[in-house]
N, C-alpha and C. Protein backbone atom coordinates (compact mmCIF):
# COMPACT_ATOMS: atom_id res chain seq x y z
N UNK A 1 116.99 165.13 48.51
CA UNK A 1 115.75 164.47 48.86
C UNK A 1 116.03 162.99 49.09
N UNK A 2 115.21 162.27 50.39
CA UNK A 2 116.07 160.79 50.57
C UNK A 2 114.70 160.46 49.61
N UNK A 3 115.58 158.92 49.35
CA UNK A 3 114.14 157.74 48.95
C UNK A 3 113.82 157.18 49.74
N UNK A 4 112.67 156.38 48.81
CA UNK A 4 112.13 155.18 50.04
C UNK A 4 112.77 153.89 50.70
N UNK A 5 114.22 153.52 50.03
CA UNK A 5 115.03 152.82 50.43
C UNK A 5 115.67 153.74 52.01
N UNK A 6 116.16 155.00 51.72
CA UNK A 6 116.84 155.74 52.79
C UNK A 6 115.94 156.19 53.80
N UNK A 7 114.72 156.39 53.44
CA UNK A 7 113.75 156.01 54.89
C UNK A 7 113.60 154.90 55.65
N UNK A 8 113.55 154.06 54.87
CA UNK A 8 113.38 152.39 55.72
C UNK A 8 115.01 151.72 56.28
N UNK A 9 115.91 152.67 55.68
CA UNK A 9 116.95 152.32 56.15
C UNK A 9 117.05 153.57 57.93
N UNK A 10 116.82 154.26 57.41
CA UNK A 10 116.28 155.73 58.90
C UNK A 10 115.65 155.05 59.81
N UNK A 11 114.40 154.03 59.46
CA UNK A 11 113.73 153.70 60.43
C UNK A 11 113.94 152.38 61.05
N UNK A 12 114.87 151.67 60.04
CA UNK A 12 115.18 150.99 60.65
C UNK A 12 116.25 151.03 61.82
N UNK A 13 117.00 151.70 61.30
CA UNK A 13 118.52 152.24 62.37
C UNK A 13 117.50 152.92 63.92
N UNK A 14 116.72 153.89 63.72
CA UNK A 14 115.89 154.18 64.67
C UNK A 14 115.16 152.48 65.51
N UNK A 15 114.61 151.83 64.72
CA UNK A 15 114.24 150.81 65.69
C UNK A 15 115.15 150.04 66.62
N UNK A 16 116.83 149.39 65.88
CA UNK A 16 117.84 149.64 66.32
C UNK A 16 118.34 150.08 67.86
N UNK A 17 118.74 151.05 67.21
CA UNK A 17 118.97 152.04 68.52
C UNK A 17 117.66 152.47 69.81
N UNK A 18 116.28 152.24 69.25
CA UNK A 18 115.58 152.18 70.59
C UNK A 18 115.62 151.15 71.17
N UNK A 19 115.76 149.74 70.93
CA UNK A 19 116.04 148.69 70.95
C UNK A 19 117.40 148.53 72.34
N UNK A 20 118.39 148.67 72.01
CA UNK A 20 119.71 148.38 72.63
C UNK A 20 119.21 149.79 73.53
N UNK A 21 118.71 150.88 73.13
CA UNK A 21 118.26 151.49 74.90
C UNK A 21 117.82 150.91 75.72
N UNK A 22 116.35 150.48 75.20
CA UNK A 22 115.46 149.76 75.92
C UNK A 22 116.14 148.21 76.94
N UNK A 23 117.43 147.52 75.67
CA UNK A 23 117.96 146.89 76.76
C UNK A 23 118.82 147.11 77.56
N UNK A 24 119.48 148.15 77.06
CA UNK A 24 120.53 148.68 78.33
C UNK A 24 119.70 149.16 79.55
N UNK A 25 118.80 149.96 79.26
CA UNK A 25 117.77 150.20 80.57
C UNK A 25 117.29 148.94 81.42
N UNK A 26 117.02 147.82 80.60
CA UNK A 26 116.23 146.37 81.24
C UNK A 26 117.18 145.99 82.38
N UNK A 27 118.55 146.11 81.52
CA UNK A 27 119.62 145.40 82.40
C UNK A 27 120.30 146.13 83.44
N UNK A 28 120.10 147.48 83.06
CA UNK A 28 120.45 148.32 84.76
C UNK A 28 119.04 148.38 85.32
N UNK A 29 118.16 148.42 85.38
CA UNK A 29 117.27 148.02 86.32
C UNK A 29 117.34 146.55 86.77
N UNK A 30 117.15 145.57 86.30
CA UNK A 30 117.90 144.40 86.65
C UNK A 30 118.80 144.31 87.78
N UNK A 31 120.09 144.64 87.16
CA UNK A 31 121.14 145.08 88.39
C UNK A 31 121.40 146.08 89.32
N UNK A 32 120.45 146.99 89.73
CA UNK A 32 119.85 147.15 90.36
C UNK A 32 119.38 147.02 91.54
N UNK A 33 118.15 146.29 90.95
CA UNK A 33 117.19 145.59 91.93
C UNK A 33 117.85 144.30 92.72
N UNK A 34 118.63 143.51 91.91
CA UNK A 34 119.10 141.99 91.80
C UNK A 34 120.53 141.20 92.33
N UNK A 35 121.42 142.67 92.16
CA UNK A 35 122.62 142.41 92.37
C UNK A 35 123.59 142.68 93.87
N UNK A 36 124.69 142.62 94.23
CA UNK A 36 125.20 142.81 95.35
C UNK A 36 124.94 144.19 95.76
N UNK A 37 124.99 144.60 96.97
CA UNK A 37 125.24 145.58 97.32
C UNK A 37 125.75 147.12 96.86
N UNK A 38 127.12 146.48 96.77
CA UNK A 38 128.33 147.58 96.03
C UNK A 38 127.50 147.90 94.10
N UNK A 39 127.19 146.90 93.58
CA UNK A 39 126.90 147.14 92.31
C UNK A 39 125.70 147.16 91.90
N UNK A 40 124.64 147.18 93.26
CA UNK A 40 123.19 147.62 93.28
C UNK A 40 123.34 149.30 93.50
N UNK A 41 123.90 149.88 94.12
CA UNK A 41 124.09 150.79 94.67
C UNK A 41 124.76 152.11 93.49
N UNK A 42 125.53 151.44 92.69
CA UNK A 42 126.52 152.00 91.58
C UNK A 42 125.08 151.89 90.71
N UNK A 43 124.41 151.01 89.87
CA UNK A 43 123.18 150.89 88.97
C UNK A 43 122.40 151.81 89.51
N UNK A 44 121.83 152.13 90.68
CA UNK A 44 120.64 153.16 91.19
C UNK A 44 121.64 154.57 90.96
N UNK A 45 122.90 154.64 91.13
CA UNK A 45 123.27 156.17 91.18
C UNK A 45 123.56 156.62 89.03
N UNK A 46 124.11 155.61 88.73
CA UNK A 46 123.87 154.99 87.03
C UNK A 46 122.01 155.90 86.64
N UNK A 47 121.19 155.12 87.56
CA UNK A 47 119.97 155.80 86.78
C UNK A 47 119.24 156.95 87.39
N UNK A 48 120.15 157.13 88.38
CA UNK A 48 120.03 158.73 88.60
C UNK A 48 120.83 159.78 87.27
N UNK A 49 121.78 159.47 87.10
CA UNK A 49 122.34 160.18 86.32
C UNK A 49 121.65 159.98 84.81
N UNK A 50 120.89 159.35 83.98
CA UNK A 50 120.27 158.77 83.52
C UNK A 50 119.03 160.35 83.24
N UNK A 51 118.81 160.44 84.46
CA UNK A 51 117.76 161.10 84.21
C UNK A 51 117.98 162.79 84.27
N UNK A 52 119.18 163.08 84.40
CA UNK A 52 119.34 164.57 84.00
C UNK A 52 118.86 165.34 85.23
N UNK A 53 119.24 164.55 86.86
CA UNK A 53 118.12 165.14 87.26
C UNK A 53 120.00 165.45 88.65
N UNK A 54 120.16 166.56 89.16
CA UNK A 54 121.52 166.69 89.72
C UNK A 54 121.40 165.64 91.17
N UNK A 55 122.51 164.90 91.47
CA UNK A 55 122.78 164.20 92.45
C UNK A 55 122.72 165.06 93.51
N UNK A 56 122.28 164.44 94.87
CA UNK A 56 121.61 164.99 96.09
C UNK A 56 123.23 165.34 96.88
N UNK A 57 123.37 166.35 97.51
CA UNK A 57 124.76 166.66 98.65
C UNK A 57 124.92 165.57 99.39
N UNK A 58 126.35 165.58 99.51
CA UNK A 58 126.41 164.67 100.48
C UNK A 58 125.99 165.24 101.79
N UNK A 59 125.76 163.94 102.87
CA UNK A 59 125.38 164.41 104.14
C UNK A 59 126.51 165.21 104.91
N UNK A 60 126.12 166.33 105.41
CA UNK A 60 127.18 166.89 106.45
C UNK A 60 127.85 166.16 107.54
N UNK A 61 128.90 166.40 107.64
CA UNK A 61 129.60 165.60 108.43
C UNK A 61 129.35 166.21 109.63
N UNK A 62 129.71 165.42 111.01
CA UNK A 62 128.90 165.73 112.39
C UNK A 62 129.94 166.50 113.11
N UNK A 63 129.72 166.86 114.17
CA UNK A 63 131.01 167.81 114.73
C UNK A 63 131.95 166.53 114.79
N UNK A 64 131.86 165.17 115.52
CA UNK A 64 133.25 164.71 115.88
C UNK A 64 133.98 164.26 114.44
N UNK A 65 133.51 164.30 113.05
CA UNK A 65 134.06 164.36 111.90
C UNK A 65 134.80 165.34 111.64
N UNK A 66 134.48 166.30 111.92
CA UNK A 66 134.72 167.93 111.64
C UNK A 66 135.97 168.40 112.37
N UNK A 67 135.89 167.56 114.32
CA UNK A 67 136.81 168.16 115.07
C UNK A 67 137.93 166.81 114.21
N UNK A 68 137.74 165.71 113.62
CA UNK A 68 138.91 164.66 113.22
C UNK A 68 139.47 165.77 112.10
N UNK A 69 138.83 166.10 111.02
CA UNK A 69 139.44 166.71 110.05
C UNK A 69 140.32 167.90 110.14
N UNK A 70 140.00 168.54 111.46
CA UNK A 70 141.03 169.87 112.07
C UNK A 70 141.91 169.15 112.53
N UNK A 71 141.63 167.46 112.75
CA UNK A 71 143.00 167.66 113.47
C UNK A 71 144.34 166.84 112.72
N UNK A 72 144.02 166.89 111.67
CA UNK A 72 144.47 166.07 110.93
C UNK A 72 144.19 164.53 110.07
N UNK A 73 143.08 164.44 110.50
CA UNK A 73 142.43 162.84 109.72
C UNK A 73 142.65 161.68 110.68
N UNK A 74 143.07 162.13 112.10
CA UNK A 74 143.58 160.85 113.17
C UNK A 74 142.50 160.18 113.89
């Protein structure tokens, strides 16, 4: 059975840890919205994954991709 010390120590660790979510979330939205290109781009695919939700296919490649790759990558 916990005490009332080991609850307030529970809830505190819980405030804690929602805490440093809440800012890890602030700061990839942040960078994001805010940052270059390359590492705006990496943060939005970051909070895709985030959400448990599966990343979209890549786009099909077009026939003159398709006829490069038969012919070797030239």
């Amino acid at each position: 059975m916990k005490t009332t010390d080991q609850h307030a120590v529970d809830a505190n660790k819980d405030a804690v840890l929602f805490t440093a979510r809440l800012a890890a979330v602030g700061v990839l939205l942040l960078t994001a919205l805010y940052a270059p290109g390359e590492t705006s781009e990496r943060a939005f695919r970051l909070l895709d994954l985030m959400k448990d939700s599966p990343e979209p296919p890549p786009p099909a490649p077009s026939a003159s991709g398709r006829r490069r790759a038969q012919q070797g990558g030239r």
